[in-house]
PDB file of N, CA and C in Angstrom:
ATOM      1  N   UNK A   1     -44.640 -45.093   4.716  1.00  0.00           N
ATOM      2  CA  UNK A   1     -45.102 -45.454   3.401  1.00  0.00           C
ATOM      3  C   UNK A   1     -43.981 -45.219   2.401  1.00  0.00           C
ATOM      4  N   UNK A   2     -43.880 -46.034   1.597  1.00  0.00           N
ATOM      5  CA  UNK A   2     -42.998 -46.007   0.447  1.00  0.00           C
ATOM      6  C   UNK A   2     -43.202 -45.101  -0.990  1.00  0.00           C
ATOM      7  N   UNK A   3     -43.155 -44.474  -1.254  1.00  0.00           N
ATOM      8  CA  UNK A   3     -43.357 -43.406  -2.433  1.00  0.00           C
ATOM      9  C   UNK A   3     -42.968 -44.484  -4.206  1.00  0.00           C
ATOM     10  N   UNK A   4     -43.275 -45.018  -4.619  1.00  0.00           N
ATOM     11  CA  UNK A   4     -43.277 -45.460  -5.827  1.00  0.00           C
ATOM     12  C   UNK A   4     -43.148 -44.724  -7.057  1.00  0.00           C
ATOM     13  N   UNK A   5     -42.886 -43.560  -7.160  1.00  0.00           N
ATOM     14  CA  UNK A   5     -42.742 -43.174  -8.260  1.00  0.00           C
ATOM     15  C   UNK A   5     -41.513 -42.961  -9.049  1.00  0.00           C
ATOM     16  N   UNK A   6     -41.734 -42.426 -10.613  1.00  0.00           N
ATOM     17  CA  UNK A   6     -40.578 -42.478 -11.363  1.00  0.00           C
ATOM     18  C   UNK A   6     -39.944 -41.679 -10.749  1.00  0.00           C
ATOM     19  N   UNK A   7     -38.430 -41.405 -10.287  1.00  0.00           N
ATOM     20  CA  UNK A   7     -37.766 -40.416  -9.840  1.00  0.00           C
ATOM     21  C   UNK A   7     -37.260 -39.401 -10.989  1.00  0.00           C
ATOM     22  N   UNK A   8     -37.000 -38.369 -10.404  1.00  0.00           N
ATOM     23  CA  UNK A   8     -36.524 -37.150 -11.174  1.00  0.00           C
ATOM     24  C   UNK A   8     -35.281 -36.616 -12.066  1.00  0.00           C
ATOM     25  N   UNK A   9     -34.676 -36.377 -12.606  1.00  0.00           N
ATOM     26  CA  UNK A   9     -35.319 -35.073 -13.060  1.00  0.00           C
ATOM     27  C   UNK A   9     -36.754 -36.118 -13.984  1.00  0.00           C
ATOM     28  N   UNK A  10     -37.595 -34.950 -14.520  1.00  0.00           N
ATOM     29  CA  UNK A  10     -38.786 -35.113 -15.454  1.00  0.00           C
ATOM     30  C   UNK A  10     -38.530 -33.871 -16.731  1.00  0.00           C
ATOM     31  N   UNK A  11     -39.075 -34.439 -17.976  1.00  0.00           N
ATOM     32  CA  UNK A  11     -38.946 -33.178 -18.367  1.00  0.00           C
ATOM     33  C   UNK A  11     -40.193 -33.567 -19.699  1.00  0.00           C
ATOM     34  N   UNK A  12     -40.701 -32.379 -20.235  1.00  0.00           N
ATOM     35  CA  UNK A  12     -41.833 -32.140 -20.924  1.00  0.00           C
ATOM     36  C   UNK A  12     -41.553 -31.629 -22.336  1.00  0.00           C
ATOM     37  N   UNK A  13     -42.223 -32.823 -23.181  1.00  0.00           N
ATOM     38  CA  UNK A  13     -41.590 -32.070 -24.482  1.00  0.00           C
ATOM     39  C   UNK A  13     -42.595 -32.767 -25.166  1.00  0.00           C
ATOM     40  N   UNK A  14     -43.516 -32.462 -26.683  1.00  0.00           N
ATOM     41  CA  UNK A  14     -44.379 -32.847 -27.601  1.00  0.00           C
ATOM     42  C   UNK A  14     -45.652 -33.470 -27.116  1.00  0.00           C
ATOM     43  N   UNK A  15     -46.327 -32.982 -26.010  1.00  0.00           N
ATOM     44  CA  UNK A  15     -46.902 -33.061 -25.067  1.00  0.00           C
ATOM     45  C   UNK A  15     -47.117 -34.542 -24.565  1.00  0.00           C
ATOM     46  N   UNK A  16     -45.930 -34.578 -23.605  1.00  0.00           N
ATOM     47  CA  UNK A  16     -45.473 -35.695 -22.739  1.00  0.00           C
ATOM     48  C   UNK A  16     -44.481 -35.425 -21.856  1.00  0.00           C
ATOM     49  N   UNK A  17     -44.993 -35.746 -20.550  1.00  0.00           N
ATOM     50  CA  UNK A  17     -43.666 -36.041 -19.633  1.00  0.00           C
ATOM     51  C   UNK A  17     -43.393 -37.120 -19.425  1.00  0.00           C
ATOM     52  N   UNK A  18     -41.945 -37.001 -19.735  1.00  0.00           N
ATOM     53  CA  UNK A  18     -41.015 -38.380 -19.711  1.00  0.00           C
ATOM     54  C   UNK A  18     -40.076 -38.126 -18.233  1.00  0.00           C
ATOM     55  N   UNK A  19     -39.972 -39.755 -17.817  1.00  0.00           N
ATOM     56  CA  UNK A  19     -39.519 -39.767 -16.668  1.00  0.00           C
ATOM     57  C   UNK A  19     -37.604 -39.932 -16.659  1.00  0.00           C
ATOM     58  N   UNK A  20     -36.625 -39.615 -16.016  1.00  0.00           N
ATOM     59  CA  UNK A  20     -35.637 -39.872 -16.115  1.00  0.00           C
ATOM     60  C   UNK A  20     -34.840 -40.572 -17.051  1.00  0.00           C
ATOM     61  N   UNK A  21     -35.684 -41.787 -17.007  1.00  0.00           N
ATOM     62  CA  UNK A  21     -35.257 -43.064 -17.461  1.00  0.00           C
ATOM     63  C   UNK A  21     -35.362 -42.796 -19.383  1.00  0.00           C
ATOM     64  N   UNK A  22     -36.487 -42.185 -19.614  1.00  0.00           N
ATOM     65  CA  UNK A  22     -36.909 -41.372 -20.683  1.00  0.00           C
ATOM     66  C   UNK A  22     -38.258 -41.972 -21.341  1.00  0.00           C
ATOM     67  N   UNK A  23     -38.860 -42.623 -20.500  1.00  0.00           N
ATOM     68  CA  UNK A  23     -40.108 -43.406 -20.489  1.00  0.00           C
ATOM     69  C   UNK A  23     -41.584 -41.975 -20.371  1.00  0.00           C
ATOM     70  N   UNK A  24     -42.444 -42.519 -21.250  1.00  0.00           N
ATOM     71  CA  UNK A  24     -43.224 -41.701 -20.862  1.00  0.00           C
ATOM     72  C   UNK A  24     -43.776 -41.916 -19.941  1.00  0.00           C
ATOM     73  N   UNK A  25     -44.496 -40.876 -18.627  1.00  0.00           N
ATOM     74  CA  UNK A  25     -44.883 -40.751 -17.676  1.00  0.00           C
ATOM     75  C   UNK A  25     -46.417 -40.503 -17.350  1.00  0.00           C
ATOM     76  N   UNK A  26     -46.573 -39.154 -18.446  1.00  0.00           N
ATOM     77  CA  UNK A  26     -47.880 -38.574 -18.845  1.00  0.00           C
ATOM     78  C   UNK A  26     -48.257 -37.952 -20.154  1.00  0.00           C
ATOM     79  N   UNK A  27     -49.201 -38.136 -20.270  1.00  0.00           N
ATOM     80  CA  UNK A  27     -49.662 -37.576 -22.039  1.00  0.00           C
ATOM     81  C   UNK A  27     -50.680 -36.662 -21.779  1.00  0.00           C
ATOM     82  N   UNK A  28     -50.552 -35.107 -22.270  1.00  0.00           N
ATOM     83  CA  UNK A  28     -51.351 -34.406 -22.173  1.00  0.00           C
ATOM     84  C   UNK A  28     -52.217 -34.119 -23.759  1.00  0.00           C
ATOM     85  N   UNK A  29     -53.056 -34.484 -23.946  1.00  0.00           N
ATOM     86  CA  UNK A  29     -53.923 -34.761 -24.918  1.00  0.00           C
ATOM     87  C   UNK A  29     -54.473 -32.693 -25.103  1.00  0.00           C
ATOM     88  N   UNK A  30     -54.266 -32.482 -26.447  1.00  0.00           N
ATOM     89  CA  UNK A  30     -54.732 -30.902 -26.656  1.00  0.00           C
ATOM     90  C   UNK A  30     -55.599 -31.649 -28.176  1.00  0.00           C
ATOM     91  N   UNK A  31     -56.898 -30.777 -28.048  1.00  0.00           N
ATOM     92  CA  UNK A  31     -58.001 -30.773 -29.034  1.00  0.00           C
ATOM     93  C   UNK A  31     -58.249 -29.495 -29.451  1.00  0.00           C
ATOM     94  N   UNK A  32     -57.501 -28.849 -29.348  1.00  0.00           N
ATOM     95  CA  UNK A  32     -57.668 -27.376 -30.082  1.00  0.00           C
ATOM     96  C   UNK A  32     -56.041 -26.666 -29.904  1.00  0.00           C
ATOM     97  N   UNK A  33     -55.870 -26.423 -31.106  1.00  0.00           N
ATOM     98  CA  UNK A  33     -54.982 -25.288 -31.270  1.00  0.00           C
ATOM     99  C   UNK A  33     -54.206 -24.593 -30.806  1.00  0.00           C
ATOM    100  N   UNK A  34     -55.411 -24.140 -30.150  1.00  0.00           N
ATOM    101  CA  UNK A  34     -55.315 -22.950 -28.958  1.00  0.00           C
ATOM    102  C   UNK A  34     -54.835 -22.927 -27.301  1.00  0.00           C
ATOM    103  N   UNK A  35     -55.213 -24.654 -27.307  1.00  0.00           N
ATOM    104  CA  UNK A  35     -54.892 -25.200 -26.091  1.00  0.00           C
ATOM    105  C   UNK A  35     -53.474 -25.881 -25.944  1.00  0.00           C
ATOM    106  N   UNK A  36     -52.632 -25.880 -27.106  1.00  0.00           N
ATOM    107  CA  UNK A  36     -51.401 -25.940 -26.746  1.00  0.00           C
ATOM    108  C   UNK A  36     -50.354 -25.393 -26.113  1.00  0.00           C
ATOM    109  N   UNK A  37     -50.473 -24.077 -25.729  1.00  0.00           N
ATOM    110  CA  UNK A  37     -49.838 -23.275 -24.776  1.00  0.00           C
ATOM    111  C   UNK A  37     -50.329 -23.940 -23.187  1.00  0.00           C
ATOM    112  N   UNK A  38     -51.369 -24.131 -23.305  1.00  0.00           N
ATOM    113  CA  UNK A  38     -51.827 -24.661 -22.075  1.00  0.00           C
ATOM    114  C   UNK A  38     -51.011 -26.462 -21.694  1.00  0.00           C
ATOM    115  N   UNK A  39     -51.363 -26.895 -22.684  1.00  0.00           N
ATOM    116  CA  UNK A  39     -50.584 -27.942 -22.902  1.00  0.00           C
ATOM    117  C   UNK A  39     -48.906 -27.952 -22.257  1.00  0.00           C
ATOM    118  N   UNK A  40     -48.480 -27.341 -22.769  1.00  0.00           N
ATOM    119  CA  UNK A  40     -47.258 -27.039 -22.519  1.00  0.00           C
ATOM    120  C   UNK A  40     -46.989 -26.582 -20.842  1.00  0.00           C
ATOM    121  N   UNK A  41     -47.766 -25.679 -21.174  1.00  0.00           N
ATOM    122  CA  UNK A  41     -47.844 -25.160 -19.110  1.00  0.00           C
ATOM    123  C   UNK A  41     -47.546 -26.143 -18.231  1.00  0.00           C
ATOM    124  N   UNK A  42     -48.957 -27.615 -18.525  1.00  0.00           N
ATOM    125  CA  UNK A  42     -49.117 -28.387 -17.689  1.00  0.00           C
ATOM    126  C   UNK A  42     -48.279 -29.379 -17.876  1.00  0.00           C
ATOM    127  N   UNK A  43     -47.356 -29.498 -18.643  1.00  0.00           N
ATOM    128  CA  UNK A  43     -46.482 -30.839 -18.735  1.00  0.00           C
ATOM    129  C   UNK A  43     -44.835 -30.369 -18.165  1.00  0.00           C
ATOM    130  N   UNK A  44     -44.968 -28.183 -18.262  1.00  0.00           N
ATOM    131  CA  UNK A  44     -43.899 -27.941 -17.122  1.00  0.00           C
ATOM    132  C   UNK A  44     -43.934 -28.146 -15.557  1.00  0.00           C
ATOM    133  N   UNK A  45     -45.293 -27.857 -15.675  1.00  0.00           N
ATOM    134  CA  UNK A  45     -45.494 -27.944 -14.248  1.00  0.00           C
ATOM    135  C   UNK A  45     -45.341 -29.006 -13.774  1.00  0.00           C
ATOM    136  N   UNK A  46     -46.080 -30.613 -14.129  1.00  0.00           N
ATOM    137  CA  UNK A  46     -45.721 -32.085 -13.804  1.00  0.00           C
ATOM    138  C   UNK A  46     -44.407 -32.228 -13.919  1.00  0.00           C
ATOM    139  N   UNK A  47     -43.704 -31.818 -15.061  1.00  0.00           N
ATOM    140  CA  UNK A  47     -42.296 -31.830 -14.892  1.00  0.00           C
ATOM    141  C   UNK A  47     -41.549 -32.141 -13.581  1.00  0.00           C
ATOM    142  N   UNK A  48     -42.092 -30.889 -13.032  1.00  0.00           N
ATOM    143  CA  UNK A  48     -41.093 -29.747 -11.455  1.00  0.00           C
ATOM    144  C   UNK A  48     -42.184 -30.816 -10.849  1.00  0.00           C
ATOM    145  N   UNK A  49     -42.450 -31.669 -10.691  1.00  0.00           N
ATOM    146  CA  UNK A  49     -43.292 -32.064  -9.218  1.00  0.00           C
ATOM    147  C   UNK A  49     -42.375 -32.774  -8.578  1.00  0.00           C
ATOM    148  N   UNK A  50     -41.559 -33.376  -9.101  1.00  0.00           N
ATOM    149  CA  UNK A  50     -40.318 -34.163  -8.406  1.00  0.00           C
ATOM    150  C   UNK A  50     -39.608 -32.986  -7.196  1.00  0.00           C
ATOM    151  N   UNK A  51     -39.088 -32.126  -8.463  1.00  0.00           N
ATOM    152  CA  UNK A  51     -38.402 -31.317  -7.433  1.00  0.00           C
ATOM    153  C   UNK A  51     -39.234 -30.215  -6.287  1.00  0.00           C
ATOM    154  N   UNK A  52     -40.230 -30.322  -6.459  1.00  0.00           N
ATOM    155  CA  UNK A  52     -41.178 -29.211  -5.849  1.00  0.00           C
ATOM    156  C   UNK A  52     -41.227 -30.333  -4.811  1.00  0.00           C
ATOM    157  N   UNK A  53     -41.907 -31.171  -4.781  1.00  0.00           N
ATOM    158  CA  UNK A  53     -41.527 -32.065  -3.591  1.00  0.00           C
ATOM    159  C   UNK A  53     -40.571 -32.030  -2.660  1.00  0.00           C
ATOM    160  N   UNK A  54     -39.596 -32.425  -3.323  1.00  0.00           N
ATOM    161  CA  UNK A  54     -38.292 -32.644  -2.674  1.00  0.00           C
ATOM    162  C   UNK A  54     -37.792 -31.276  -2.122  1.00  0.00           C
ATOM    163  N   UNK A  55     -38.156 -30.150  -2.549  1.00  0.00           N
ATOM    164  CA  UNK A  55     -38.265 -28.913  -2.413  1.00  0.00           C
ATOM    165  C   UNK A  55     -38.486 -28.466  -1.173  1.00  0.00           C
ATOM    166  N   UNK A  56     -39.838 -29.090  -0.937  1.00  0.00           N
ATOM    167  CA  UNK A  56     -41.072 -28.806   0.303  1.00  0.00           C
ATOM    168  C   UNK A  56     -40.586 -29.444   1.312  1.00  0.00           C
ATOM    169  N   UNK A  57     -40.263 -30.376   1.233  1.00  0.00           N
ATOM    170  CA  UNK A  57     -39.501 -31.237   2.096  1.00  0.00           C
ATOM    171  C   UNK A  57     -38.317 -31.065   2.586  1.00  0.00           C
ATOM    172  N   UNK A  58     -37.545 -30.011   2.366  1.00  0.00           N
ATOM    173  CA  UNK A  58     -36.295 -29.842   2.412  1.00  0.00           C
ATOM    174  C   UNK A  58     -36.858 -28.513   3.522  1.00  0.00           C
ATOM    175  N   UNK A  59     -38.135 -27.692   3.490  1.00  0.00           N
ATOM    176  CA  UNK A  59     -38.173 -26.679   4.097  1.00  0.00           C
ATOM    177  C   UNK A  59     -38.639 -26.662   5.156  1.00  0.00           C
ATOM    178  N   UNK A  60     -39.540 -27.816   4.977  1.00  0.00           N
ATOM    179  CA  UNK A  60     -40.357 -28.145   6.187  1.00  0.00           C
ATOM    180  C   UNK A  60     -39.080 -29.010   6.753  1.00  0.00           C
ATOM    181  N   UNK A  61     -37.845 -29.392   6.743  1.00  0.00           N
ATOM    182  CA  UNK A  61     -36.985 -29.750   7.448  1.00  0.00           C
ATOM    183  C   UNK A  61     -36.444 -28.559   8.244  1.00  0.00           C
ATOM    184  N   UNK A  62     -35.796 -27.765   7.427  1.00  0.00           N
ATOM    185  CA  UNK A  62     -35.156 -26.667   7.817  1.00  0.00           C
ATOM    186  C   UNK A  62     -35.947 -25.936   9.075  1.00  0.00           C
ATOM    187  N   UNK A  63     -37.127 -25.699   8.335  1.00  0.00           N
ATOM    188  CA  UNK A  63     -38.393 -25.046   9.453  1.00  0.00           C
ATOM    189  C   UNK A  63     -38.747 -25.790  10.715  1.00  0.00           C
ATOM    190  N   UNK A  64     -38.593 -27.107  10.995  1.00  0.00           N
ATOM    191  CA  UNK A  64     -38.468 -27.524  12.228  1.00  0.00           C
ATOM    192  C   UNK A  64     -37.478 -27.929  12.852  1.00  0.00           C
ATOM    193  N   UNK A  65     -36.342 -28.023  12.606  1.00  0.00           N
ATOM    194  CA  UNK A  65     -34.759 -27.476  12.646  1.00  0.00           C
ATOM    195  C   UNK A  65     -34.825 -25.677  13.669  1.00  0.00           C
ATOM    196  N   UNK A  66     -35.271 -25.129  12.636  1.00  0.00           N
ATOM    197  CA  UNK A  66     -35.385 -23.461  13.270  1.00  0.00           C
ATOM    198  C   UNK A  66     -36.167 -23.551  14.042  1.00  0.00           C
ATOM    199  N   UNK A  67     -37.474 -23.833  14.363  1.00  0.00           N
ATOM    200  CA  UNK A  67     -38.225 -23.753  15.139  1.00  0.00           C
ATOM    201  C   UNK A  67     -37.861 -24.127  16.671  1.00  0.00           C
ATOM    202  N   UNK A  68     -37.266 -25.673  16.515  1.00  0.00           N
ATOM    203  CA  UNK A  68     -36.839 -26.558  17.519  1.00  0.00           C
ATOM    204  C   UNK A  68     -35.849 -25.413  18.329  1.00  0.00           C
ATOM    205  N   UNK A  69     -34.414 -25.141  17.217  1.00  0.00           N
ATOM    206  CA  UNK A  69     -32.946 -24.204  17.735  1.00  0.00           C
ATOM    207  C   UNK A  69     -33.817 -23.008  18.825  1.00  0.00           C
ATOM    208  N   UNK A  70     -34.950 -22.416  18.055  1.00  0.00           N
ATOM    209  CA  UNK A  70     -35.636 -21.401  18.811  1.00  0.00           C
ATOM    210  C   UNK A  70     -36.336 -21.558  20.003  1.00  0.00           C
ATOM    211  N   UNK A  71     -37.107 -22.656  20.165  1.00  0.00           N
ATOM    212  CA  UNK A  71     -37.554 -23.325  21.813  1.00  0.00           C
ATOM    213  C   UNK A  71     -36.636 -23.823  22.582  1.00  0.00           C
ATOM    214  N   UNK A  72     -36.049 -24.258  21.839  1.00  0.00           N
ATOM    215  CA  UNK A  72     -35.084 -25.747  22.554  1.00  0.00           C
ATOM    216  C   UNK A  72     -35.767 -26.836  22.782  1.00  0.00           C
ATOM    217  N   UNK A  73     -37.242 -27.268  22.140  1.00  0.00           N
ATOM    218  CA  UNK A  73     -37.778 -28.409  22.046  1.00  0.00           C
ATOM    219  C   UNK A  73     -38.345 -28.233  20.580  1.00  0.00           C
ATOM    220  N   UNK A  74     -38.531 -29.991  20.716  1.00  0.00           N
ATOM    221  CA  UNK A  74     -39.315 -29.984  19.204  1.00  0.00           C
ATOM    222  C   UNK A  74     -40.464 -29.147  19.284  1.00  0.00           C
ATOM    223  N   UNK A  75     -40.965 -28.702  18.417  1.00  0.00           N
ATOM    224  CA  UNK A  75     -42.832 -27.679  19.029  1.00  0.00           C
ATOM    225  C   UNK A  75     -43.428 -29.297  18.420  1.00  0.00           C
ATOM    226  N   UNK A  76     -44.518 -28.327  19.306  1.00  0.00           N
ATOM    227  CA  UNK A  76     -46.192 -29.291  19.248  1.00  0.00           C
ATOM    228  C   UNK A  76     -47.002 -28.792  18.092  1.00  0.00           C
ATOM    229  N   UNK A  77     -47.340 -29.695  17.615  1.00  0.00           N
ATOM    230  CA  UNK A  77     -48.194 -29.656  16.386  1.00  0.00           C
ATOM    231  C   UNK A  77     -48.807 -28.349  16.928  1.00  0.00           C
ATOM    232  N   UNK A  78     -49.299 -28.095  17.780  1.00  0.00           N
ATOM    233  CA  UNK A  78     -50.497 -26.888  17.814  1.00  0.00           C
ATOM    234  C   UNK A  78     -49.574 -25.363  17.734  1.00  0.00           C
ATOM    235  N   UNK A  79     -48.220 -25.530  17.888  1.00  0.00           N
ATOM    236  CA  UNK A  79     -47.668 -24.312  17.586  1.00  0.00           C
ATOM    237  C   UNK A  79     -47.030 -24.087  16.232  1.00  0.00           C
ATOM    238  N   UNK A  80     -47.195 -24.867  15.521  1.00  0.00           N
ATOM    239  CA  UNK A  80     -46.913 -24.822  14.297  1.00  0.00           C
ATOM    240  C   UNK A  80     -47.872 -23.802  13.616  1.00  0.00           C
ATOM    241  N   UNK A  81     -47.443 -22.746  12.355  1.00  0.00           N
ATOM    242  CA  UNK A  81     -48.356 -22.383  11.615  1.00  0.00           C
ATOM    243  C   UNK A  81     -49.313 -23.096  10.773  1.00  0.00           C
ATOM    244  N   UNK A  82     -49.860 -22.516  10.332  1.00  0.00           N
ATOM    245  CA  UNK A  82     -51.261 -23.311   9.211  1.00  0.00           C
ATOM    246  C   UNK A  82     -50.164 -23.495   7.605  1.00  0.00           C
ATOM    247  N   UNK A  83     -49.455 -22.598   7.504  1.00  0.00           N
ATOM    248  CA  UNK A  83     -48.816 -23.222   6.431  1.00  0.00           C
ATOM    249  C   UNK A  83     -48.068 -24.604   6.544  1.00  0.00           C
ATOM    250  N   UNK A  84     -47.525 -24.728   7.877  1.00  0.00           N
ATOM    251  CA  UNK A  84     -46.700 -25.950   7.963  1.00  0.00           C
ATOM    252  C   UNK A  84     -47.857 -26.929   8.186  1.00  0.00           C
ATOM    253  N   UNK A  85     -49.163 -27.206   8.408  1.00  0.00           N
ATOM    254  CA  UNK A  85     -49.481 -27.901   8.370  1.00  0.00           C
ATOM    255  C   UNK A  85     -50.139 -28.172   6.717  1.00  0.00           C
ATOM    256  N   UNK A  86     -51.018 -27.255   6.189  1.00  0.00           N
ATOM    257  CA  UNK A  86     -51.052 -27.322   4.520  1.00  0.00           C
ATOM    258  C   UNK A  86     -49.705 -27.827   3.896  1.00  0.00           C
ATOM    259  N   UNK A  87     -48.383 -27.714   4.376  1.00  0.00           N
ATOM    260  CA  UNK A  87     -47.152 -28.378   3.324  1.00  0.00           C
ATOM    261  C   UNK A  87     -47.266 -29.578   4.035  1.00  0.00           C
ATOM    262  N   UNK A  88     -47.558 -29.918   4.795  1.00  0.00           N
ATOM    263  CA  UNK A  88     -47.771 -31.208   5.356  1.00  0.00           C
ATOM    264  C   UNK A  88     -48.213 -31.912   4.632  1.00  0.00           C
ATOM    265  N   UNK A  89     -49.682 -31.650   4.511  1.00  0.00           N
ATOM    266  CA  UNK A  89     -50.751 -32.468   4.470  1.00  0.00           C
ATOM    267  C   UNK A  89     -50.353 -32.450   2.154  1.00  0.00           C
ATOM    268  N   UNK A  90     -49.752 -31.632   2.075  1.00  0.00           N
ATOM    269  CA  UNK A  90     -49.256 -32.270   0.441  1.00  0.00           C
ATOM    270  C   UNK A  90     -48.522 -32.675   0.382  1.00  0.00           C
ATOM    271  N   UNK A  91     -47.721 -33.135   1.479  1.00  0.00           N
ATOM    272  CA  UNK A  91     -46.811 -33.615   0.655  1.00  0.00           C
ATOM    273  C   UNK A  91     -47.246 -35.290   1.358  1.00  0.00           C
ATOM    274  N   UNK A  92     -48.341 -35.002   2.194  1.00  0.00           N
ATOM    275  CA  UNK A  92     -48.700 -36.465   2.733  1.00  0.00           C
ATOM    276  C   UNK A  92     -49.633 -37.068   1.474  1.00  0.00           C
ATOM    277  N   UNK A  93     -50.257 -36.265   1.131  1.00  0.00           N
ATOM    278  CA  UNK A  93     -50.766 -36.275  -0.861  1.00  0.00           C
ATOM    279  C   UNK A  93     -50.125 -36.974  -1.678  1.00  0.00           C
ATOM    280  N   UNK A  94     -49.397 -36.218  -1.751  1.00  0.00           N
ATOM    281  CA  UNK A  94     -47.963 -36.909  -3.151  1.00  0.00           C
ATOM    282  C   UNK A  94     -47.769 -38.179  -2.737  1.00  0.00           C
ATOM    283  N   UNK A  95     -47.840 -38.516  -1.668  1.00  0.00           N
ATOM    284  CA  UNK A  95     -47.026 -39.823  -1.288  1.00  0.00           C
ATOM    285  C   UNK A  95     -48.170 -40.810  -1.140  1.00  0.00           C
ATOM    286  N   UNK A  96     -49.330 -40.351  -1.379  1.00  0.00           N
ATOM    287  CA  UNK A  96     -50.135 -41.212  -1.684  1.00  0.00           C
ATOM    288  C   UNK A  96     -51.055 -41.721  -0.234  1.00  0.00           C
ATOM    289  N   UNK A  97     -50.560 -40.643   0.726  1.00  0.00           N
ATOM    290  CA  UNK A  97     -51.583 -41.040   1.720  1.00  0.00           C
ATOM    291  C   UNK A  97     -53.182 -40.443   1.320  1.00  0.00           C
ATOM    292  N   UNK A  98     -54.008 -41.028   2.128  1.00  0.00           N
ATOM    293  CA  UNK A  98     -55.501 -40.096   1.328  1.00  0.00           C
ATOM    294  C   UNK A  98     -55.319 -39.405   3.076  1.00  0.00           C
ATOM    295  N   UNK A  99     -55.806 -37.437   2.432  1.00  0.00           N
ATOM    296  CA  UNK A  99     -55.556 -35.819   3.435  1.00  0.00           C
ATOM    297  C   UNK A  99     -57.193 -35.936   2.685  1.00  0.00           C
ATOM    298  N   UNK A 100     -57.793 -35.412   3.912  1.00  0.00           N
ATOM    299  CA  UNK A 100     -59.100 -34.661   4.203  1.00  0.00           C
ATOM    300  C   UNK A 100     -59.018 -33.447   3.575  1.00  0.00           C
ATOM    301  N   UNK A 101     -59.906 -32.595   3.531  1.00  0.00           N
ATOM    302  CA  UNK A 101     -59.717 -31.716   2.949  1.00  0.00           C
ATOM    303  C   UNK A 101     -59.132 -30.253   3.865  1.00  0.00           C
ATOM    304  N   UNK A 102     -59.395 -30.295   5.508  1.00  0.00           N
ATOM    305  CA  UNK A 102     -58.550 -29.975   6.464  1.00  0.00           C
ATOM    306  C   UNK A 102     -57.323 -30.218   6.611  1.00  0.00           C
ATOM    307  N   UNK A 103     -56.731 -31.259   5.703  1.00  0.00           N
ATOM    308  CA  UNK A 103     -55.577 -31.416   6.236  1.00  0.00           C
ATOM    309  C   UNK A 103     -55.162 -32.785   6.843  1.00  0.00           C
ATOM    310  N   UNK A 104     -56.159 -33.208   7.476  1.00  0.00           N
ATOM    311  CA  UNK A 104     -55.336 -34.269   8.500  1.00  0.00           C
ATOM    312  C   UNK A 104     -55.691 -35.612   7.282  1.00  0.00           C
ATOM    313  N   UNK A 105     -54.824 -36.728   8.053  1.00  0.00           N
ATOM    314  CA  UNK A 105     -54.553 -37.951   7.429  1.00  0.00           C
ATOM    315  C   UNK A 105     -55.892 -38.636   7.521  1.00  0.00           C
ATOM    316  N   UNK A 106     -56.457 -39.288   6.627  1.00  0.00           N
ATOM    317  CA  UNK A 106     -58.364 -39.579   6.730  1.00  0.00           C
ATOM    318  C   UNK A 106     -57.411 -41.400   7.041  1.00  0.00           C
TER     319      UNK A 106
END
């Protein structure tokens, strides 16, 4: 599957994330005051999803890289931990596959 989205960096400022290009991306709408700190939170956090991705992906490389060096075969899904399958199944998310709520690809 092909991933379509704006690529990264992202960054969050007057509650909006703008994409690279400097297009807005997302608008976080605050109706109180009070909820602008919150505001702010969530337009850092969308920010980092590019790189949190690319992030996850980089570990879950590494991690079956190590795993493999350590058997001397690729492992089988069933010896994998439960975390490697939860980073799995988000980052099979992000990319727009539809994940069950177990995990696997629906």
């Amino acid at each position: 599957m092909t991933v379509h989205f704006t690529p990264g960096p992202w960054q969050a400022r007057l509650g909006r994330v703008f994409g690279s290009d400097g297009r807005a991306i997302a608008r976080l709408p605050v109706h109180q005051v009070a909820a602008y700190e919150r505001q702010e939170a969530n337009g850092r956090l969308i920010a980092h999803a590019p790189d949190l991705l690319s992030t996850l992906k980089l570990l879950m490389r590494d991690f079956l890289a190590e795993a493999e060096s350590n058997r001397g075969h690729e492992p089988r899904t069933g010896e994998l931990p439960h975390a490697y399958h939860v980073a799995l199944s988000v980052i099979r998310g992000a990319e727009g596959e539809d994940v069950e709520a177990d995990g696997r690809v629906a």
